[in-house]
C-alpha atoms as a PDB file:
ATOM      1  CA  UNK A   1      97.087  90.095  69.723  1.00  0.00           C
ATOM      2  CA  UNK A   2      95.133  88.137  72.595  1.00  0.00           C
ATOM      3  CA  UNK A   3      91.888  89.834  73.616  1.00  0.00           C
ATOM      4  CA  UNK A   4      91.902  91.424  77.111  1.00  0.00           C
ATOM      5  CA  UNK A   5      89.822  89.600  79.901  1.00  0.00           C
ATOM      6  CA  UNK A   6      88.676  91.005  82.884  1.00  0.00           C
ATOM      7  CA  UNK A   7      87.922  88.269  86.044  1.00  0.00           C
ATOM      8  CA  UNK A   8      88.921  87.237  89.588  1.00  0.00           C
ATOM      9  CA  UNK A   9      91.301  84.742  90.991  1.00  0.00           C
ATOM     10  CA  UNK A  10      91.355  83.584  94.654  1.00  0.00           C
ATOM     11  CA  UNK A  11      94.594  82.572  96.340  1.00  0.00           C
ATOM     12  CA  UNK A  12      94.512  80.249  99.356  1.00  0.00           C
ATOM     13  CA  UNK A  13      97.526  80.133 101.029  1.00  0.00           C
ATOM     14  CA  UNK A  14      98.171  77.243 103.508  1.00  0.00           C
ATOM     15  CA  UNK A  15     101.923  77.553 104.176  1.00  0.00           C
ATOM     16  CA  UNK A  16     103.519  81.355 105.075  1.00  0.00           C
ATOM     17  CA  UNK A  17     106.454  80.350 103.457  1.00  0.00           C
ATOM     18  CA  UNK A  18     105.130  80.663 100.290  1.00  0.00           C
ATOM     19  CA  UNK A  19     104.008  84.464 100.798  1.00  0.00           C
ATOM     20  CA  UNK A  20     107.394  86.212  99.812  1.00  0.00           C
ATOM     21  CA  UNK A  21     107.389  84.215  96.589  1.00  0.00           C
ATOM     22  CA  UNK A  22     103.432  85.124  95.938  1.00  0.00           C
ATOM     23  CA  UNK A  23     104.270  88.792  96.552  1.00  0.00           C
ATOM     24  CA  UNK A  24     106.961  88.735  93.768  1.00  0.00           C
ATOM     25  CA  UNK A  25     105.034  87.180  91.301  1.00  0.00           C
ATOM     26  CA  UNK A  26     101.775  89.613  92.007  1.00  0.00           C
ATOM     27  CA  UNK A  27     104.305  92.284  91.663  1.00  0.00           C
ATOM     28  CA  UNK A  28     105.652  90.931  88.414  1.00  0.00           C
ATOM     29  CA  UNK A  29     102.342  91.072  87.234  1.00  0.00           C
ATOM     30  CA  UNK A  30     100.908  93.936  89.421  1.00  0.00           C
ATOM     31  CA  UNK A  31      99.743  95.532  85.091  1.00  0.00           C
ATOM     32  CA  UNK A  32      96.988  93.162  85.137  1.00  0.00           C
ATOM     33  CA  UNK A  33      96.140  93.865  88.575  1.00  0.00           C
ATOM     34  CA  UNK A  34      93.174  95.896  89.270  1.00  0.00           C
ATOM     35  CA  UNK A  35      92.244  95.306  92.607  1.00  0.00           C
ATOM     36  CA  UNK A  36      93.402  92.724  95.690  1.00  0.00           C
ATOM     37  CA  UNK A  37      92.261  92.398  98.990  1.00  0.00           C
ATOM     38  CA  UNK A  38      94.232  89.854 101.245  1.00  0.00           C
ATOM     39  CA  UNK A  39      92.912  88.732 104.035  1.00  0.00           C
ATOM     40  CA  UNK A  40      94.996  86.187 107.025  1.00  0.00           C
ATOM     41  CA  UNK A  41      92.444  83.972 109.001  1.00  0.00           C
ATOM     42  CA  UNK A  42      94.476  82.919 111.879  1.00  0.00           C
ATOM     43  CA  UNK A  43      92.020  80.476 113.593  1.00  0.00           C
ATOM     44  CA  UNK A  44      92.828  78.221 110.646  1.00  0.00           C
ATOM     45  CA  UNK A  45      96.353  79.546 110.105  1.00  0.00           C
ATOM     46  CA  UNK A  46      95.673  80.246 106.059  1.00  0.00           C
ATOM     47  CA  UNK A  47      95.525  83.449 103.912  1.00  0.00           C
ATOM     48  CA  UNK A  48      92.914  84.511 101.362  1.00  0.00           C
ATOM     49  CA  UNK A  49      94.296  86.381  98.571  1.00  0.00           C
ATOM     50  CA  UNK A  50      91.432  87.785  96.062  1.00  0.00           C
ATOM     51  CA  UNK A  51      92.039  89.456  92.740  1.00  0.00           C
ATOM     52  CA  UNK A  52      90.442  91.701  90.041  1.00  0.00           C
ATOM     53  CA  UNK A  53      92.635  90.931  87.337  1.00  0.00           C
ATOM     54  CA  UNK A  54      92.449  92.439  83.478  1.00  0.00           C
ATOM     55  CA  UNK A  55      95.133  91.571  81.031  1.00  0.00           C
ATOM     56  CA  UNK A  56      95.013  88.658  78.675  1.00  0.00           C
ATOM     57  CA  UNK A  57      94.422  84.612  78.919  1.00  0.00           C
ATOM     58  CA  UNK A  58      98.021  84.755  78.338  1.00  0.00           C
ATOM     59  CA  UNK A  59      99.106  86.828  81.074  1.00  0.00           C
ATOM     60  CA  UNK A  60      96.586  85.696  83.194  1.00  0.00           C
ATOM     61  CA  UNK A  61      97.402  82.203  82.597  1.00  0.00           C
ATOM     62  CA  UNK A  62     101.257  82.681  83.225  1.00  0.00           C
ATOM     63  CA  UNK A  63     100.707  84.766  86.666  1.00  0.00           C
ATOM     64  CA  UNK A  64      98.300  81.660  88.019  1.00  0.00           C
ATOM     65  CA  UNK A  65     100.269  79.074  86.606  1.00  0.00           C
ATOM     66  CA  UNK A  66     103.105  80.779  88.842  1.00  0.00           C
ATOM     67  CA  UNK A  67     101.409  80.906  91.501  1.00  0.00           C
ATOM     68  CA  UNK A  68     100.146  77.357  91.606  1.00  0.00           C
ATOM     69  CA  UNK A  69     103.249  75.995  91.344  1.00  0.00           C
ATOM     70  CA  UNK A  70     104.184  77.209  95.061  1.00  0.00           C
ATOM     71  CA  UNK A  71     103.897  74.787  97.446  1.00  0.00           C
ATOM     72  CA  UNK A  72     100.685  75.292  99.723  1.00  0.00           C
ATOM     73  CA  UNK A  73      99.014  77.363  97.288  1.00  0.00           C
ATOM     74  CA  UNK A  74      96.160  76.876  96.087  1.00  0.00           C
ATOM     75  CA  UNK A  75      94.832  78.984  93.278  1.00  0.00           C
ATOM     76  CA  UNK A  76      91.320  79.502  91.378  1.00  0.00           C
ATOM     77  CA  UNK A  77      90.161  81.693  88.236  1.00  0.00           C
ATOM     78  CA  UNK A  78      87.234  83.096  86.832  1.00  0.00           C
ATOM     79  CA  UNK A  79      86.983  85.000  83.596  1.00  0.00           C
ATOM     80  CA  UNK A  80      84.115  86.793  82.060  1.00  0.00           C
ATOM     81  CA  UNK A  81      83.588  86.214  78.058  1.00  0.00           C
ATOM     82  CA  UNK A  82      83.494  88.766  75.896  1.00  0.00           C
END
């Protein structure tokens, strides 16, 4: 069984199309979800999207993988060892 990792992932999101798609796959994965804060930043017409996230590499791995995949999105991750 793959060990549980806690970390954060940031989500930049330069085209609004992409934002449905994002919102299904955060809900698809909303287990390993512990926190998210989204912010939109007009004046430069992108989102931020940031994550606490706690599941494992494979989950986490499979949710940003996803997500980077969209077109305009832009995705990072940081995990703490244990």
């Amino acid at each position: 069984m793959p060990s549980e990792r806690i970390g954060a992932v940031g989500i930049l999101v330069e085209r609004t199309e992409s934002v449905p798609e994002i919102n299904t796959i955060l809900s698809e994965y909303r287990e390993i979800v512990v926190g998210r804060i989204g912010v939109p930043y007009r004046k430069r017409n992108v989102a931020v999207i940031a994550l606490i996230i706690d599941g494992s590499t494979d989950e986490i791995g499979a949710m940003t993988g996803k997500l980077g995949k969209l077109p305009g999105v832009r995705v990072k991750t940081s995990l703490l060892t244990k």
